[in-house]
C-alpha atoms as a PDB file:
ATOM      1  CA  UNK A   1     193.048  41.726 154.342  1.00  0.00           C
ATOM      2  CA  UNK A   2     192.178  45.468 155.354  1.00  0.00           C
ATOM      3  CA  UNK A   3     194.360  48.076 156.263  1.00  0.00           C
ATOM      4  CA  UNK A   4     193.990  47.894 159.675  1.00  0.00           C
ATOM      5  CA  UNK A   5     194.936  43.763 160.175  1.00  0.00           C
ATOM      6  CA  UNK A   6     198.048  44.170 162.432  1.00  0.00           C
ATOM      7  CA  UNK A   7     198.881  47.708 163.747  1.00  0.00           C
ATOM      8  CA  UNK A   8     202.597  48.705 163.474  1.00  0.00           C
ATOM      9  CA  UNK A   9     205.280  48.375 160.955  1.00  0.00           C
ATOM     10  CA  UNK A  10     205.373  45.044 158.502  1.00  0.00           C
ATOM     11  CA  UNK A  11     208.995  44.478 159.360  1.00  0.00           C
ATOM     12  CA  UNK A  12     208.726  44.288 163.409  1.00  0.00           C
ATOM     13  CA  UNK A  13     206.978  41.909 165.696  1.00  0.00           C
ATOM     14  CA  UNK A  14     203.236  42.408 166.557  1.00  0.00           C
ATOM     15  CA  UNK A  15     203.657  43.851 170.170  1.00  0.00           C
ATOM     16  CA  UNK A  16     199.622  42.777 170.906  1.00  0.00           C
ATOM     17  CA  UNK A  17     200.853  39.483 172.160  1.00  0.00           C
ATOM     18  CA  UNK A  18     202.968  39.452 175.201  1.00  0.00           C
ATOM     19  CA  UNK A  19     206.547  38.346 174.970  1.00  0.00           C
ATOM     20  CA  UNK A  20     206.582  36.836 178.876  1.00  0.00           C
ATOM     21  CA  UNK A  21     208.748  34.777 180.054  1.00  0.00           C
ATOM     22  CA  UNK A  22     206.770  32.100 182.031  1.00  0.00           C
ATOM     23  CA  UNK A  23     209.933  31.582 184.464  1.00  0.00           C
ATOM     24  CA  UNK A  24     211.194  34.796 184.930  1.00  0.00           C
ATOM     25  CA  UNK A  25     209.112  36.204 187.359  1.00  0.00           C
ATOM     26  CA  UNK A  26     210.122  39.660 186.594  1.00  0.00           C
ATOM     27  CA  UNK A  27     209.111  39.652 182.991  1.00  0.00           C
ATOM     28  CA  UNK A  28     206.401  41.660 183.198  1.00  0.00           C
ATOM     29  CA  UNK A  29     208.382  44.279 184.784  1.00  0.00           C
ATOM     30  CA  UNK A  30     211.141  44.191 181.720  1.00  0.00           C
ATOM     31  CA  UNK A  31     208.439  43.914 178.772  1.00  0.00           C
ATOM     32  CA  UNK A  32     207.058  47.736 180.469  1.00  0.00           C
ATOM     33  CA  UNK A  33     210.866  48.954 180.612  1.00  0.00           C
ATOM     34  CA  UNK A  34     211.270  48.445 176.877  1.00  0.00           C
ATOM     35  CA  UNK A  35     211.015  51.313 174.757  1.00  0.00           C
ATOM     36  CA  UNK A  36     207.874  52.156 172.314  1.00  0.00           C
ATOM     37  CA  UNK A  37     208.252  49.499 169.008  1.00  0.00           C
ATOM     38  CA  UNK A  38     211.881  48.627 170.443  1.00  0.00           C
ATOM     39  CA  UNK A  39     213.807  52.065 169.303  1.00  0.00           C
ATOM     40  CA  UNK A  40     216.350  52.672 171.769  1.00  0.00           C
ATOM     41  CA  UNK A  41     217.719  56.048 170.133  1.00  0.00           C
ATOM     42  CA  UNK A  42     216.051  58.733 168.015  1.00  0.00           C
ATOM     43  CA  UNK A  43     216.574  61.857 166.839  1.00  0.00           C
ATOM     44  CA  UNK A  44     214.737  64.986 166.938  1.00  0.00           C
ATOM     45  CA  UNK A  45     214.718  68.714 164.973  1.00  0.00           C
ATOM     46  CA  UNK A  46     216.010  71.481 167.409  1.00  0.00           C
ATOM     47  CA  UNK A  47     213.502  73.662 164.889  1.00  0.00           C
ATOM     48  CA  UNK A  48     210.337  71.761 164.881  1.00  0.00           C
ATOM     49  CA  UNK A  49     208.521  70.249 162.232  1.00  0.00           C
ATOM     50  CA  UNK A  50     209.477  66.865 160.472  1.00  0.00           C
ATOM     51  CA  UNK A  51     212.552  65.203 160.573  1.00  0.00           C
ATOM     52  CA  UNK A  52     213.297  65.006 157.092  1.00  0.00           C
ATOM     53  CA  UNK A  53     213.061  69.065 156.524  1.00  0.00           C
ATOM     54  CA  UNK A  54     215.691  71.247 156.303  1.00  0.00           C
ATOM     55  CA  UNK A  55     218.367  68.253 156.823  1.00  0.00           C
ATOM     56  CA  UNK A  56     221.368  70.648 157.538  1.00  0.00           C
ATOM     57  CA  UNK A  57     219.859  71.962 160.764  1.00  0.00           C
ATOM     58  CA  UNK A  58     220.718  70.440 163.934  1.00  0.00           C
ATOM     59  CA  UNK A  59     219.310  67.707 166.005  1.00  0.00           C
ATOM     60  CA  UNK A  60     218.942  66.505 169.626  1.00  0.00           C
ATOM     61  CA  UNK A  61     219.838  63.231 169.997  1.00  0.00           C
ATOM     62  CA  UNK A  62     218.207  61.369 172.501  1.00  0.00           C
ATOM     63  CA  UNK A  63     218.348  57.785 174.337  1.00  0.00           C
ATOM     64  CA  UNK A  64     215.826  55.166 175.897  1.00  0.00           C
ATOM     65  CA  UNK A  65     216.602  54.734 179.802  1.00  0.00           C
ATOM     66  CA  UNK A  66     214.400  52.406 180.802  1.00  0.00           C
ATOM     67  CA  UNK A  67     211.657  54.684 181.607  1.00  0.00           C
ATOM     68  CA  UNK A  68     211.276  57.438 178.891  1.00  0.00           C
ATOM     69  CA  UNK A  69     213.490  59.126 176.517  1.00  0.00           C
ATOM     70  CA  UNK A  70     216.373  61.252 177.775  1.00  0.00           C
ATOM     71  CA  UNK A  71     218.484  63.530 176.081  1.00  0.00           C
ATOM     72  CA  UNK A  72     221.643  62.608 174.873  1.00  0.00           C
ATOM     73  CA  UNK A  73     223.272  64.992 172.692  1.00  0.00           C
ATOM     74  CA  UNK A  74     223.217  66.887 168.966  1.00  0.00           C
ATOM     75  CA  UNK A  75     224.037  66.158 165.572  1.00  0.00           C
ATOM     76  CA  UNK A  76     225.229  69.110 163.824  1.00  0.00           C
ATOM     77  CA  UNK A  77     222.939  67.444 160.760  1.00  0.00           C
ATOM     78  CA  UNK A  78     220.811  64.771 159.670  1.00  0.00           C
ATOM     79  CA  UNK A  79     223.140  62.954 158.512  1.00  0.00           C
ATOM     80  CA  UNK A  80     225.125  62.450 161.732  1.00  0.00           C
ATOM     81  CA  UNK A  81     222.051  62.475 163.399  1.00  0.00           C
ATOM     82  CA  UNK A  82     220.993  59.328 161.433  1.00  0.00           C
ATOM     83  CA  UNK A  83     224.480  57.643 161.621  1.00  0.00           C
ATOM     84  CA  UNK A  84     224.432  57.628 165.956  1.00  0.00           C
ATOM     85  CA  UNK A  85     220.761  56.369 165.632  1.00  0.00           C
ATOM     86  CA  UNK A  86     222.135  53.477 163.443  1.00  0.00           C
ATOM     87  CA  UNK A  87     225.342  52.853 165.503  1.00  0.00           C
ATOM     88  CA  UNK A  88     225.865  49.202 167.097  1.00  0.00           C
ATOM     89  CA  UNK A  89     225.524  48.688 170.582  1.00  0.00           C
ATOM     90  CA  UNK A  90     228.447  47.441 172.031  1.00  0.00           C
ATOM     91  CA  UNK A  91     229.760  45.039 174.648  1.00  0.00           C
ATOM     92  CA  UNK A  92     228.482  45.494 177.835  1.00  0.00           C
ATOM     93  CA  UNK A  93     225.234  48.176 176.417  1.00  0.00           C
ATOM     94  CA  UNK A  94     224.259  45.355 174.330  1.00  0.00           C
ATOM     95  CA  UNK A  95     223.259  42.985 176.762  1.00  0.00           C
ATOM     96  CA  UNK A  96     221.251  45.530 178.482  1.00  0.00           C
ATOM     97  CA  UNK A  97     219.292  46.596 175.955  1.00  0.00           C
ATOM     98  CA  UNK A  98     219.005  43.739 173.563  1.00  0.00           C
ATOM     99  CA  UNK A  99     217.949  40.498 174.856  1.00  0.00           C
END
């Protein structure tokens, strides 16, 4: 196989065949309102630059909505910043965003 067989990460779905629903007619709609490779938080460096530099600097913390990425917050550090990323979505967030 060559390097370029299936674009995107080895551990994730291929996202070059649609996922539709043939009886929902609205599925078209909800595959465009998911976010890019299914991350529904991420974190970003106030300063610039990669996110693994200069870990004990702050970073904005920010949140799909459905339509692009809105800001949510900071993390004092990467660490913290890491550990909202990785938090579970809860009760009624989780049916939202996770089908």
């Amino acid at each position: 196989m060559g390097k370029h067989s299936r674009p995107g990460p080895p551990n994730q779905p291929s996202r070059a065949v649609p996922r539709l629903n043939p009886d929902d007619q609205l599925a078209a709609y909800h595959k465009r309102r998911r976010p890019p490779l299914d991350i529904y938080r991420r974190h970003r460096p106030l300063h610039g630059g990669a996110s693994h530099l200069r870990p004990d600097q702050p970073r904005a913390l920010e949140e799909w909505d459905e339509f692009s990425y809105a800001p949510a917050g900071t993390a004092p550090d990467l660490a913290a910043a890491q550990q909202w990323v990785n938090e579970r979505i809860t009760g009624e967030s989780a049916s939202q965003h996770r089908p």
